[in-house]
Protein backbone atom coordinates (compact mmCIF):
# COMPACT_ATOMS: atom_id res chain seq x y z
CA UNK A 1 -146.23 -28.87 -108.70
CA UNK A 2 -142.95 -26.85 -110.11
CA UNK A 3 -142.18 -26.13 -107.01
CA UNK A 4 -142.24 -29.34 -105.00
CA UNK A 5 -140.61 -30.47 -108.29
CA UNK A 6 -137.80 -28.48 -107.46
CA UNK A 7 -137.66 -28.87 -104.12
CA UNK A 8 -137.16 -32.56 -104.53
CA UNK A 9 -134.22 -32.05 -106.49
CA UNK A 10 -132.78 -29.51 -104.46
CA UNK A 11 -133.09 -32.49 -101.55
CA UNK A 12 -131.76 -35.08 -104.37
CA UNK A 13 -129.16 -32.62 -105.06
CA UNK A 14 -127.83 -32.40 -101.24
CA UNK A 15 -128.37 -35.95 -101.19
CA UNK A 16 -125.61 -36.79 -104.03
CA UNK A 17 -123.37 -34.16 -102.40
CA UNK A 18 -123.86 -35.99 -99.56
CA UNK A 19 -123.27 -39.21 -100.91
CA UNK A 20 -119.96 -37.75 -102.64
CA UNK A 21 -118.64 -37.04 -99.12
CA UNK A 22 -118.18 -32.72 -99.91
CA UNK A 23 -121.06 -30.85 -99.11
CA UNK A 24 -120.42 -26.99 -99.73
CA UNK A 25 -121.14 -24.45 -96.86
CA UNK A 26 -122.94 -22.67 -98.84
CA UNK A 27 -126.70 -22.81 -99.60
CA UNK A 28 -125.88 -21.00 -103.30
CA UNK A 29 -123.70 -22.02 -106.09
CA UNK A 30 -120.73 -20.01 -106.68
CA UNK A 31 -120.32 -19.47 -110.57
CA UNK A 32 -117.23 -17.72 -111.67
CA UNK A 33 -117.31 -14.11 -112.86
CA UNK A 34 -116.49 -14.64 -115.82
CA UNK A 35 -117.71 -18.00 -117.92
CA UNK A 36 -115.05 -18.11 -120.28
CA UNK A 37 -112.84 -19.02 -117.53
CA UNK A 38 -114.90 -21.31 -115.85
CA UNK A 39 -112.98 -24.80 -114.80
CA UNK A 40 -113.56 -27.57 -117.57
CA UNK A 41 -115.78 -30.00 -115.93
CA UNK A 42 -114.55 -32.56 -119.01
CA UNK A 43 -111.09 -32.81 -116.79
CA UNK A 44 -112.80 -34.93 -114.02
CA UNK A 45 -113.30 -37.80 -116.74
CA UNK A 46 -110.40 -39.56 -116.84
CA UNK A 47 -108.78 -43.06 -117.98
CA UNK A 48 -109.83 -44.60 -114.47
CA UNK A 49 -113.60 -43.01 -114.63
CA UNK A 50 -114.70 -39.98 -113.57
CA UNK A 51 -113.39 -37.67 -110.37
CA UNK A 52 -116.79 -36.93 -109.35
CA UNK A 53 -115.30 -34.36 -106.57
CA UNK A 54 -113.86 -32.65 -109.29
CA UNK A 55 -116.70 -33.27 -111.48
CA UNK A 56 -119.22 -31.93 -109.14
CA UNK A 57 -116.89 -28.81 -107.94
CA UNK A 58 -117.64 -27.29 -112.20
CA UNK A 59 -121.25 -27.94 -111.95
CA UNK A 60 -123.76 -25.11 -111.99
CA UNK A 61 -126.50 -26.56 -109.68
CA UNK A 62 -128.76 -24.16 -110.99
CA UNK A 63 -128.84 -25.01 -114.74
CA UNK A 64 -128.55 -28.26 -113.19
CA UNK A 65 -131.66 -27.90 -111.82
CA UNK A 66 -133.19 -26.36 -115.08
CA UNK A 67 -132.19 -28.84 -117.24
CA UNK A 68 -133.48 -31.28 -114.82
CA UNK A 69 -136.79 -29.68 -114.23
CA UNK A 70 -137.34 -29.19 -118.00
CA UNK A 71 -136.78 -32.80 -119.34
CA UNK A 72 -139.12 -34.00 -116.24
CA UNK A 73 -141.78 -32.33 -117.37
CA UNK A 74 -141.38 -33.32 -120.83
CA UNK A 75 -141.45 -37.04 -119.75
CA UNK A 76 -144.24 -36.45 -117.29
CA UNK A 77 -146.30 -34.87 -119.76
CA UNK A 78 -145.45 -37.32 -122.32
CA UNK A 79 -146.92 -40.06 -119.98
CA UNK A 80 -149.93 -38.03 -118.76
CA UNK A 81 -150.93 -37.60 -122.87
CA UNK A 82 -150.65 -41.34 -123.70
CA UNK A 83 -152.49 -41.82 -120.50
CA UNK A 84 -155.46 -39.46 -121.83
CA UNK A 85 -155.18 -40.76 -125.50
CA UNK A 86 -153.09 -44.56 -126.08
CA UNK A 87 -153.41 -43.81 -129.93
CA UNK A 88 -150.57 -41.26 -129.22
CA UNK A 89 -148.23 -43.97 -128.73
CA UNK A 90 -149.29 -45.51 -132.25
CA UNK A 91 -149.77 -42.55 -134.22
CA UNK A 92 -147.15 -39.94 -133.46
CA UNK A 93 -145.09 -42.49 -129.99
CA UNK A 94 -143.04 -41.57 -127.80
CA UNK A 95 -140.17 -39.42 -129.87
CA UNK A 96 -142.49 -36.42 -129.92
CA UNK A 97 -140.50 -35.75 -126.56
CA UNK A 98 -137.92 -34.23 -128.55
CA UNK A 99 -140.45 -31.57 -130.09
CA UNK A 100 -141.28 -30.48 -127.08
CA UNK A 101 -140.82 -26.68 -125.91
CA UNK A 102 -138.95 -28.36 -122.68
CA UNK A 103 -136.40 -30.46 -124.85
CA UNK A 104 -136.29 -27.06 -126.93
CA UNK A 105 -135.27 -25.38 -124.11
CA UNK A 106 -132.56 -27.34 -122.89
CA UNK A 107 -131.01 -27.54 -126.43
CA UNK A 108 -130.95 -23.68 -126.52
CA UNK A 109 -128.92 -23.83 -123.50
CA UNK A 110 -126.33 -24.86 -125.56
CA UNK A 111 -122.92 -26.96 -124.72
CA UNK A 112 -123.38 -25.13 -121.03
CA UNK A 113 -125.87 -27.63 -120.51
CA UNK A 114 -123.92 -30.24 -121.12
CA UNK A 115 -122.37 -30.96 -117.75
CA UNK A 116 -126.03 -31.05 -116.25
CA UNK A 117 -127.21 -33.96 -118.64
CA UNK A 118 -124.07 -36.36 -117.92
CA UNK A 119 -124.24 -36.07 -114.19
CA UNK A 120 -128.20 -36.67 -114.32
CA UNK A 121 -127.40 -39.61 -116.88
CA UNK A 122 -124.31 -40.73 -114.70
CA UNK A 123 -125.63 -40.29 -111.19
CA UNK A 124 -129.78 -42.02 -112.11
CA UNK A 125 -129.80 -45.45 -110.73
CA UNK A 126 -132.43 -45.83 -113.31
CA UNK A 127 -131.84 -46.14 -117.27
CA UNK A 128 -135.48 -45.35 -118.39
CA UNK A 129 -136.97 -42.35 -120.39
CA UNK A 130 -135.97 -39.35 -118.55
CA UNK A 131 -132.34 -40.48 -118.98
CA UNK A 132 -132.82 -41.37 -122.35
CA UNK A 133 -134.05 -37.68 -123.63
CA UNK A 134 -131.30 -36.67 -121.23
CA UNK A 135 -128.87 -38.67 -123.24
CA UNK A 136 -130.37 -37.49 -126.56
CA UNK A 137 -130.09 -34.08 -125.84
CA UNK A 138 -126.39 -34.70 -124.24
CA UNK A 139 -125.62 -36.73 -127.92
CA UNK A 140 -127.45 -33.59 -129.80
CA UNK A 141 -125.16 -30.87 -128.15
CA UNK A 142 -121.91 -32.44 -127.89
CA UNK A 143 -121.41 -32.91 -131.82
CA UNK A 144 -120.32 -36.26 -131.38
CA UNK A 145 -120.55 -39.11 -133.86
CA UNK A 146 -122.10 -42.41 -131.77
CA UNK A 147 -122.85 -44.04 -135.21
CA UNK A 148 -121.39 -46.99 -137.50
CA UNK A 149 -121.17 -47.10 -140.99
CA UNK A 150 -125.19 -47.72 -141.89
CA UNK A 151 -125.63 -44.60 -139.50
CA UNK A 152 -127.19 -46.94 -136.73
CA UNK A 153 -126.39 -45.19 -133.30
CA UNK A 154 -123.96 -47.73 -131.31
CA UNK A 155 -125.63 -46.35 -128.38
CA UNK A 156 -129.74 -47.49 -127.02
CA UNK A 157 -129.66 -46.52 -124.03
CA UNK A 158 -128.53 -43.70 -121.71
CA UNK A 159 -125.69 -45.82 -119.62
CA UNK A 160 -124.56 -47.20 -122.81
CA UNK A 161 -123.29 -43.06 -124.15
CA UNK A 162 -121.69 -42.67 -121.13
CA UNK A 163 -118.67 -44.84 -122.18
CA UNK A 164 -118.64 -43.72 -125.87
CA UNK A 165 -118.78 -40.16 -124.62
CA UNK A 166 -115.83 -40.28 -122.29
CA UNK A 167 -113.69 -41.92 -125.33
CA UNK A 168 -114.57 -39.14 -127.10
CA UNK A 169 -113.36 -36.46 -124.34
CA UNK A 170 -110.21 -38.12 -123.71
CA UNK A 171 -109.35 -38.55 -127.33
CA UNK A 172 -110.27 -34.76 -127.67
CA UNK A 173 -107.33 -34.08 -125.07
CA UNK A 174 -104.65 -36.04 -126.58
């Protein structure tokens, strides 16, 4: 199953690249020696959107497809458990996602996985679950403050960060 997993978003993968009109000869990432120096992937976001070329050019497919493969599983297991027992979803719902060892995981990744969350949030044509932990865990690792004064989030859903987020890097840059 992790395998076909992965080998559908290797294809979805090509598929975007496609899509973006750059597809790179080669079959593996290049990643730059050194990661301090690695371009800033926060530069393609500008006041007219994002510069997905640009964007897409700083991402490391690889954690890309980690962080992908990790919050999937969360989800699908999340499902396949309410499936088995629908008292889950009254007794402990839906947030125990964010328990998981898979949400765990991407966390520990730290800011690097970052870049990997907004492109999956930014490039989904859906705005369900998966991009919602995605969006969690981008709102949990960039530091950021998404709340008004009672501490209600002024994001619900994934689409509705992306915005707020890219306020937040360009303000960082000024």
């Amino acid at each position: 199953m992790k395998r076909i997993l992965q080998g559908g978003i290797a294809i979805a993968l090509v598929l975007l690249l496609c899509a973006c009109g750059s597809v790179p000869a080669q079959t593996e990432p290049t990643q730059p020696e050194d990661r301090t120096q690695a371009p800033d992937p926060w530069a393609a976001i500008t006041e007219d959107g994002v510069d997905e070329a640009a964007f897409l050019s700083t991402l490391d497919t690889s954690l890309l497809e980690k962080v992908a493969a990790e919050l999937q599983t969360a989800v699908d297991e999340e499902a396949k458990a309410e499936q088995e027992n629908q008292e889950l979803v009254l007794t402990e719902g839906w947030t125990r996602i964010f328990k998981s060892t898979q949400y765990q995981n991407v966390l520990a990744l730290g800011k690097e996985a970052m870049p990997a969350l907004y492109w999956i949030i930014y490039k989904s044509d859906n705005n369900g679950l998966y991009e919602f932990v995605c969006a969690n865990a981008l709102y949990e690792l960039s530091g950021y403050d998404f709340t008004i004064a009672d501490g209600v989030r002024q994001w619900d859903n994934a689409k509705a960060l992306l915005p707020l987020f890219n306020e937040k890097v360009l303000e960082a840059r000024k």
